[in-house]
Protein backbone atom coordinates (compact mmCIF):
# COMPACT_ATOMS: atom_id res chain seq x y z
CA UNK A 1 81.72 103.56 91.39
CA UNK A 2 80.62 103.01 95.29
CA UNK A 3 80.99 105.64 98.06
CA UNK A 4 82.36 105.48 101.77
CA UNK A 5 83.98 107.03 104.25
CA UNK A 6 86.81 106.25 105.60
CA UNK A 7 86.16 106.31 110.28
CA UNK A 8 85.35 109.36 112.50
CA UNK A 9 82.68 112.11 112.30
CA UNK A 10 82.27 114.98 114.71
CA UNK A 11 81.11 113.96 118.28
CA UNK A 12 79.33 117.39 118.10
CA UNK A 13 76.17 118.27 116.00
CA UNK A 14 75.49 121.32 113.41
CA UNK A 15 71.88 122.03 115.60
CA UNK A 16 70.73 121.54 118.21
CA UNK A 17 70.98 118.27 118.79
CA UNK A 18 72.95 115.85 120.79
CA UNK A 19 76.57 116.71 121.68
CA UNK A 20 79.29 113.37 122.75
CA UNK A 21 81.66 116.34 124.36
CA UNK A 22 79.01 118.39 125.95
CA UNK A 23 77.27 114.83 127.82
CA UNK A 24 80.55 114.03 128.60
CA UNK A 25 81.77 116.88 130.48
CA UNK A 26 78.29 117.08 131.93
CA UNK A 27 78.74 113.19 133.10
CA UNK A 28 82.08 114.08 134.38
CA UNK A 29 80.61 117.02 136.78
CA UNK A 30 78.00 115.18 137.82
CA UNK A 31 75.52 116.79 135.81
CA UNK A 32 73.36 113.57 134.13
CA UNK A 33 73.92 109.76 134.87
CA UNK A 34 75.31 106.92 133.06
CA UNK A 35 71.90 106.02 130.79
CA UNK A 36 71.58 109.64 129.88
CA UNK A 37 75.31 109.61 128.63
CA UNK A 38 74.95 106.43 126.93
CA UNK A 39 71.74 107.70 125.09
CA UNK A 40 73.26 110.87 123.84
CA UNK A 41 76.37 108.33 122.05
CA UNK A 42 73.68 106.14 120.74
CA UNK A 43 71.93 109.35 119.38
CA UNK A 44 74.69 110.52 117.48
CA UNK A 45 75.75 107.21 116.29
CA UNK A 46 71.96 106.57 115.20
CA UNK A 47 72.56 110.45 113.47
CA UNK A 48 76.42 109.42 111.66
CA UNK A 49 73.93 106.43 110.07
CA UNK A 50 71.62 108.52 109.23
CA UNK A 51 74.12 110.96 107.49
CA UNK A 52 75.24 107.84 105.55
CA UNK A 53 71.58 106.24 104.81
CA UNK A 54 70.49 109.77 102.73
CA UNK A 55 73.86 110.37 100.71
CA UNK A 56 73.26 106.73 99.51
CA UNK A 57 76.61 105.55 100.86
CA UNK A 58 77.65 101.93 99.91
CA UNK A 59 79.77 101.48 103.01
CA UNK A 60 79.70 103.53 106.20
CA UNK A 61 81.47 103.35 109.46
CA UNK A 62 79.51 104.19 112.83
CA UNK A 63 81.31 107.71 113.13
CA UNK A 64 83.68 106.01 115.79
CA UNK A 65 81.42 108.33 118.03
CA UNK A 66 82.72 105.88 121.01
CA UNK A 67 85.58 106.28 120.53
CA UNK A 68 88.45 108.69 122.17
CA UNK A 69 90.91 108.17 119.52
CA UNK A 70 92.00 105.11 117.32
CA UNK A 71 93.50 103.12 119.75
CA UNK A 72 90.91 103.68 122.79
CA UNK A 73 88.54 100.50 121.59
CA UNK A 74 91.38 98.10 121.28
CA UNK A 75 93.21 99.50 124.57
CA UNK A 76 90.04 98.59 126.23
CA UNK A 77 90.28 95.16 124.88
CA UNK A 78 93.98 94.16 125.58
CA UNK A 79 95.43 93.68 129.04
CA UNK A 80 98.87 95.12 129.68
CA UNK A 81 98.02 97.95 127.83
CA UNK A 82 96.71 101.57 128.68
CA UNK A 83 95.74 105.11 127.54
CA UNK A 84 98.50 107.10 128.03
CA UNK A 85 99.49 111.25 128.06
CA UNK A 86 98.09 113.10 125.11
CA UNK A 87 100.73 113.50 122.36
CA UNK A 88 99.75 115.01 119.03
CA UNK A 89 98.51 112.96 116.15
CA UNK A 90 100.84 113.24 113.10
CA UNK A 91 100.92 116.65 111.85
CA UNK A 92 97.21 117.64 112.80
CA UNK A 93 95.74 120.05 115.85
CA UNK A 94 94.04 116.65 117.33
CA UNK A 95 95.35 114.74 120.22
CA UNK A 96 95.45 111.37 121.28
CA UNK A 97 96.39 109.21 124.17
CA UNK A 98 98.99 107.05 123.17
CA UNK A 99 99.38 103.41 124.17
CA UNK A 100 101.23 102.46 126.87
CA UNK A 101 102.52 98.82 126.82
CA UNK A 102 103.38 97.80 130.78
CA UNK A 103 102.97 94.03 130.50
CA UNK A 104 102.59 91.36 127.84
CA UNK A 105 99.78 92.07 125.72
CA UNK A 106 96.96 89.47 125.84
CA UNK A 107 93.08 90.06 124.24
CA UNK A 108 90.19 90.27 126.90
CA UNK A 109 87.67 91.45 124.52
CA UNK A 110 84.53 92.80 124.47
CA UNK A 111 84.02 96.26 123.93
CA UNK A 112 84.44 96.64 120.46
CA UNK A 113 82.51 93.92 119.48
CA UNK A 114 79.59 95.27 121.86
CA UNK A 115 79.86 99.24 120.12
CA UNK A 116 79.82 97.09 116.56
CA UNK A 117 76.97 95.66 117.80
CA UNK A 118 75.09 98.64 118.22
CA UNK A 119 75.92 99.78 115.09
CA UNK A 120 74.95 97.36 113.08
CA UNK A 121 71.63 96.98 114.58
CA UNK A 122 70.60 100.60 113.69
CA UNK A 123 71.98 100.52 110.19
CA UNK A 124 70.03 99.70 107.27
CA UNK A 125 73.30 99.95 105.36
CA UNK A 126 76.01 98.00 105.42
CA UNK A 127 78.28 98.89 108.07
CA UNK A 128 82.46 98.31 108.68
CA UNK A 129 84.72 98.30 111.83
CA UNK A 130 87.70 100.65 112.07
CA UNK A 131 90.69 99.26 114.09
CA UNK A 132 94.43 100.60 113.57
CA UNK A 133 97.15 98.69 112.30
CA UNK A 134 99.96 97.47 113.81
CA UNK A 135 102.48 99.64 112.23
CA UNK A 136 100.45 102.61 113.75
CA UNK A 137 100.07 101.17 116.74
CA UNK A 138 103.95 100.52 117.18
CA UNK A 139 104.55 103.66 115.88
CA UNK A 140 102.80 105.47 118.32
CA UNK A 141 103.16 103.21 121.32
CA UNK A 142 105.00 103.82 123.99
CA UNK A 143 106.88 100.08 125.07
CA UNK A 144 107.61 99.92 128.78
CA UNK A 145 107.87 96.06 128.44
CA UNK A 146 109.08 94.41 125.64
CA UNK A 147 112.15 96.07 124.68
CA UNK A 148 111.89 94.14 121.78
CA UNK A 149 110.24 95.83 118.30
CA UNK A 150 110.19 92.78 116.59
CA UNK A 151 108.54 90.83 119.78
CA UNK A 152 106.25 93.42 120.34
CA UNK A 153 104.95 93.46 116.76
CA UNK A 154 104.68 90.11 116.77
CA UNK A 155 102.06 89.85 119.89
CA UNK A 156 99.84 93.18 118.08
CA UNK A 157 99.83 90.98 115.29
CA UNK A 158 97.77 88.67 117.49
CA UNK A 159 95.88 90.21 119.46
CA UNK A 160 94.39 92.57 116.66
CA UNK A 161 93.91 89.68 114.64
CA UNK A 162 91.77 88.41 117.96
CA UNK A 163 90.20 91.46 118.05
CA UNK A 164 89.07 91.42 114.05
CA UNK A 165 87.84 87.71 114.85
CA UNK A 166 85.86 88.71 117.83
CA UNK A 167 83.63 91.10 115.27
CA UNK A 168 83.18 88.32 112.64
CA UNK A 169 79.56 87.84 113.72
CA UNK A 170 78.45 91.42 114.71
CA UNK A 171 76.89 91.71 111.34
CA UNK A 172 79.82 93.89 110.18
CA UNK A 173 80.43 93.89 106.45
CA UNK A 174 84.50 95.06 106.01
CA UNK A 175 87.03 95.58 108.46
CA UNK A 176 89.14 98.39 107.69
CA UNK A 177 92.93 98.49 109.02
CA UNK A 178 94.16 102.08 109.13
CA UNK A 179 97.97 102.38 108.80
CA UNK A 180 98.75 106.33 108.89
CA UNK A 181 102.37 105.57 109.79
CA UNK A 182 102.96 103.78 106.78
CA UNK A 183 102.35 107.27 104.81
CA UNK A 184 103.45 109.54 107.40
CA UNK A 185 106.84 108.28 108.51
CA UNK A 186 109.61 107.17 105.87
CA UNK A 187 112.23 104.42 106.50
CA UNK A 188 109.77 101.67 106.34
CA UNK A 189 111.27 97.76 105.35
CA UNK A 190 108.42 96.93 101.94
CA UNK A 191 108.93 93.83 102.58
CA UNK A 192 108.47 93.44 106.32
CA UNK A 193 105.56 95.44 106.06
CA UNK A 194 103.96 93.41 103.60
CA UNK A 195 104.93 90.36 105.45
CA UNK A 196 103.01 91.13 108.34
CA UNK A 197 99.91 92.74 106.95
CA UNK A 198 99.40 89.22 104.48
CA UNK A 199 99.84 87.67 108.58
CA UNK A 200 97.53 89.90 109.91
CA UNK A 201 94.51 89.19 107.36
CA UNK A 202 95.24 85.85 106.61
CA UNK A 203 92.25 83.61 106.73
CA UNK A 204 89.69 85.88 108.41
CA UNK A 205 86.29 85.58 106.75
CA UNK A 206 85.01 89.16 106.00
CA UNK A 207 86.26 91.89 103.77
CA UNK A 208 89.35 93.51 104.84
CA UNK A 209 90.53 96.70 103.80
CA UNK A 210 93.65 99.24 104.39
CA UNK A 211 93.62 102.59 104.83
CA UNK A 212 96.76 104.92 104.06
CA UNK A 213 96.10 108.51 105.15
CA UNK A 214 97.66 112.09 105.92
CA UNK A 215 101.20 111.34 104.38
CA UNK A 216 103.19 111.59 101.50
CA UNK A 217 104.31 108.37 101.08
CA UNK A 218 100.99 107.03 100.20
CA UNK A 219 102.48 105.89 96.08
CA UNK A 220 104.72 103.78 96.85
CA UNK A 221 102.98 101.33 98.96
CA UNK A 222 100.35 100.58 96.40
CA UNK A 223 101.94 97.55 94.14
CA UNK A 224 103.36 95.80 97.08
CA UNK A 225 100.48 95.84 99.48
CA UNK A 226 97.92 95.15 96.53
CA UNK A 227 98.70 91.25 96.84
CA UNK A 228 98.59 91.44 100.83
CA UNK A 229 95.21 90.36 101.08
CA UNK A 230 93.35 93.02 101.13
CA UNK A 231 89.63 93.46 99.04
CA UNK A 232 90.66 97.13 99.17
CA UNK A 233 92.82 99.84 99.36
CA UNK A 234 91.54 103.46 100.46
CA UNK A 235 94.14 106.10 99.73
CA UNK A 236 95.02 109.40 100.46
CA UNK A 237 95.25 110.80 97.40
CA UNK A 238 94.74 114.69 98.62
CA UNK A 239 98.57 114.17 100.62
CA UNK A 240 100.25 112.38 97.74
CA UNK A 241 98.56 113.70 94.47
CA UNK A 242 100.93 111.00 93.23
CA UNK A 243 97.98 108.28 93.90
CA UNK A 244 95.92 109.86 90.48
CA UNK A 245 98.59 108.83 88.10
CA UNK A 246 99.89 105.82 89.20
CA UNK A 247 95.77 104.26 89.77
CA UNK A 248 95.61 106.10 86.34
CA UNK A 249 98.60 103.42 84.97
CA UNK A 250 97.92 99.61 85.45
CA UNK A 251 95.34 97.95 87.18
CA UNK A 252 95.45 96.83 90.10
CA UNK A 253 94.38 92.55 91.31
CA UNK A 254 92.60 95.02 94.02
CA UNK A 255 89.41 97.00 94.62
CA UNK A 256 90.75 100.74 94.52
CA UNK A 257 89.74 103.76 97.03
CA UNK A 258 90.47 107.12 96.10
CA UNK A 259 90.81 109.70 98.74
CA UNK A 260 89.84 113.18 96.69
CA UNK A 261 87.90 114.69 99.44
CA UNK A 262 89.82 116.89 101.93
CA UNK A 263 88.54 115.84 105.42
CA UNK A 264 91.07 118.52 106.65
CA UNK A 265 89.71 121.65 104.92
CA UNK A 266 86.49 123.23 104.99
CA UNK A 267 86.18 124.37 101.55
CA UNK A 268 84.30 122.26 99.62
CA UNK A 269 85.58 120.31 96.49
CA UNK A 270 84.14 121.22 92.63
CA UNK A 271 82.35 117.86 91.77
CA UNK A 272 83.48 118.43 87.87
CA UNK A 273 87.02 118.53 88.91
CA UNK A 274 86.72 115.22 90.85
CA UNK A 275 84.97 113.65 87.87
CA UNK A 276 88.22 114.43 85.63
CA UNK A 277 90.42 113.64 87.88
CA UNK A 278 88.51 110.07 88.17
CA UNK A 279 87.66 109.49 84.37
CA UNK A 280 91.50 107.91 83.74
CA UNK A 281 91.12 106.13 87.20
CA UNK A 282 87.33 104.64 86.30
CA UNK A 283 89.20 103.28 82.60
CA UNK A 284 91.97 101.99 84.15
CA UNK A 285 90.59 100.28 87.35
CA UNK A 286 86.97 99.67 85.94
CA UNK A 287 84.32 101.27 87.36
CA UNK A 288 82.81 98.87 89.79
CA UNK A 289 86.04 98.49 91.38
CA UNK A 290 86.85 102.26 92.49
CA UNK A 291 85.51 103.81 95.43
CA UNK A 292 85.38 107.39 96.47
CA UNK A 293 86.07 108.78 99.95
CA UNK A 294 87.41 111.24 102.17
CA UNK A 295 91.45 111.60 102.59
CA UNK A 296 91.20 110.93 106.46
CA UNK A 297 88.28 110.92 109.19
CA UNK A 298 85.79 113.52 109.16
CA UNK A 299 86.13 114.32 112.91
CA UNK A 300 88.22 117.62 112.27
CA UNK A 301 85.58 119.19 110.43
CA UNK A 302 82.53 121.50 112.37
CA UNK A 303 79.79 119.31 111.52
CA UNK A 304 77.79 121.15 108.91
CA UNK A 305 80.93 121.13 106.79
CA UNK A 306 81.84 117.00 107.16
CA UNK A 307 77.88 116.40 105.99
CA UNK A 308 78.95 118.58 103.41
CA UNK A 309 81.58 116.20 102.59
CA UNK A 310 79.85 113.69 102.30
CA UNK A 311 76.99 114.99 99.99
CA UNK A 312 79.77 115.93 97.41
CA UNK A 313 80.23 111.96 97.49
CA UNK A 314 76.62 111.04 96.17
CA UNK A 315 76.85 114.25 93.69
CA UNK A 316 80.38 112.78 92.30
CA UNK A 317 78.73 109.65 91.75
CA UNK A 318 75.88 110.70 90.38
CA UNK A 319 77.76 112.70 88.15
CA UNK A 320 79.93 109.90 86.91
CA UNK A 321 77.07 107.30 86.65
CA UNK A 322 75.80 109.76 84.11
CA UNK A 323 78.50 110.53 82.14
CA UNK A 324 78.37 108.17 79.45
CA UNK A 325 75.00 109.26 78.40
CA UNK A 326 76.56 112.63 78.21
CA UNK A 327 79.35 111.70 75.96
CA UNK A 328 81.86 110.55 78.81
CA UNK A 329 83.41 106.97 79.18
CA UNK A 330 81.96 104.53 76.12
């Protein structure tokens, strides 16, 4: 079994040391310059890596310290498009401009590719790229343009799929998709969705992954997005406890992640617990094809509680790589 998580980790540290929000307001009033700023985000990206390089993660994002919320990388890189007015993400107390579409969307590129960059080149593990889907981006979107779903999904088909090929030779290992709106918001057409998300991965050389998070409709879009190309699905299994029993069922033609660890509470999880509920997943799936990982980004945690998190990662594996020798799985 391998370990990840899944994108964001606080922008604010558990010591004394470097704080993304506290530079930035400080950079807004004046306070320190542009290379001080910069150095404090490259400090607590070079931390987030850190974090990930002594829990013996498999798989690690770069904290998505850079970024403002899951769209603000990719806003940067489209034209036509711009950070809107704060609206409230999902059903959480965190906030997040939302895209506002004024023109035809075209790629410019650039600043994603540059943060991967810098990730990659202070990471002695192997590091992935978050971007969001384009379900969650046309979900939370605001279309001043188009006036045409279907259109509009059609062009942040292609310009994320510009974006993912922009990153190809960053030295990135996976590129994760995160679709939230797919679990959060019913009504969705299966086979649309599926469609679209075979489109969107279709032919790009790296591992590609999907995340489904913070919803309860997480079940029931396992089977059909399992032959959509992806190496992996991560999902929220904390939301829809329904995830245990149906990864507990039939195998999957798919790598499996399994979201047990709460990245919206601060209580922390009882590592024999997790083990249980992964024994029927680890038979069913085969153990070199599950992951573990948070439920969601670990950016709504206070800091000492997301590392935490993540340490109850290496324990669960460690527990379950010596089960067998303790009368577990044969």
């Amino acid at each position: 079994m391998r370990i990840t998580t899944l994108g964001s980790y606080p922008k604010i540290p558990a010591d004394h040391g470097p704080s993304v929000r506290t530079a930035i307001q400080r950079f807004e009033r004046g306070s320190i310059g542009p290379t001080q700023l910069e150095q404090t985000i490259r400090d607590r990206t070079r931390h987030v890596i850190q974090v990930a390089k002594a829990h013996r993660l498999d798989l690690t994002s770069d904290g998505m310290i850079r970024w403002n919320d899951m769209f603000d990388g990719v806003v940067r890189d489209i034209d036509n498009v711009q950070s809107a007015g704060l609206l409230r993400f999902l059903d959480n107390n965190f906030y997040y401009r939302h895209p506002l579409v004024r023109g035809r969307l075209s790629f410019q590129g650039g600043v994603v590719r540059w943060w991967m960059t810098q990730a990659v080149g202070v990471s002695t593990i192997p590091v992935k790229a978050v971007l969001p889907g384009p379900f969650t981006f046309l979900q939370l979107s605001q279309d001043d343009s188009y006036h045409n779903r279907q259109a509009l999904l059609d062009d942040v088909v292609e310009v994320l799929r510009l974006e993912a090929n922009s990153l190809l030779d960053t030295g990135i290992q996976e590129i994760q998709w995160d679709e939230p709106a797919l679990a959060y918001y019913p009504g969705w057409d299966i086979g649309e969705v599926s469609e679209t998300l075979a489109h969107l991965t279709k032919d790009l050389s790296v591992d590609q992954s999907l995340a489904l998070y913070w919803g309860p409709g997480v079940h029931r879009w396992i089977e059909p997005l399992a032959i959509a190309g992806f190496s992996r699905l991560y999902l929220d299994a904390v939301s829809d406890p329904e995830v245990v029993p149906r990864l507990s069922s039939e195998q999957l033609p798919v790598e499996v992640g399994v979201g047990l660890i709460d990245a919206r509470q601060v209580k922390k999880e009882s590592v024999p617990e997790l083990v249980k509920k992964l024994e029927p997943i680890l038979r069913v799936q085969g153990e070199s094809r599950v992951w573990l990982h948070p439920n969601g980004g670990l950016e709504l945690l206070p800091p000492d509680h997301a590392e935490g998190k993540v340490h109850v990662l290496s324990q669960v594996r460690d527990a379950v790589a010596i089960a067998p020798r303790n009368g577990g799985r044969g």
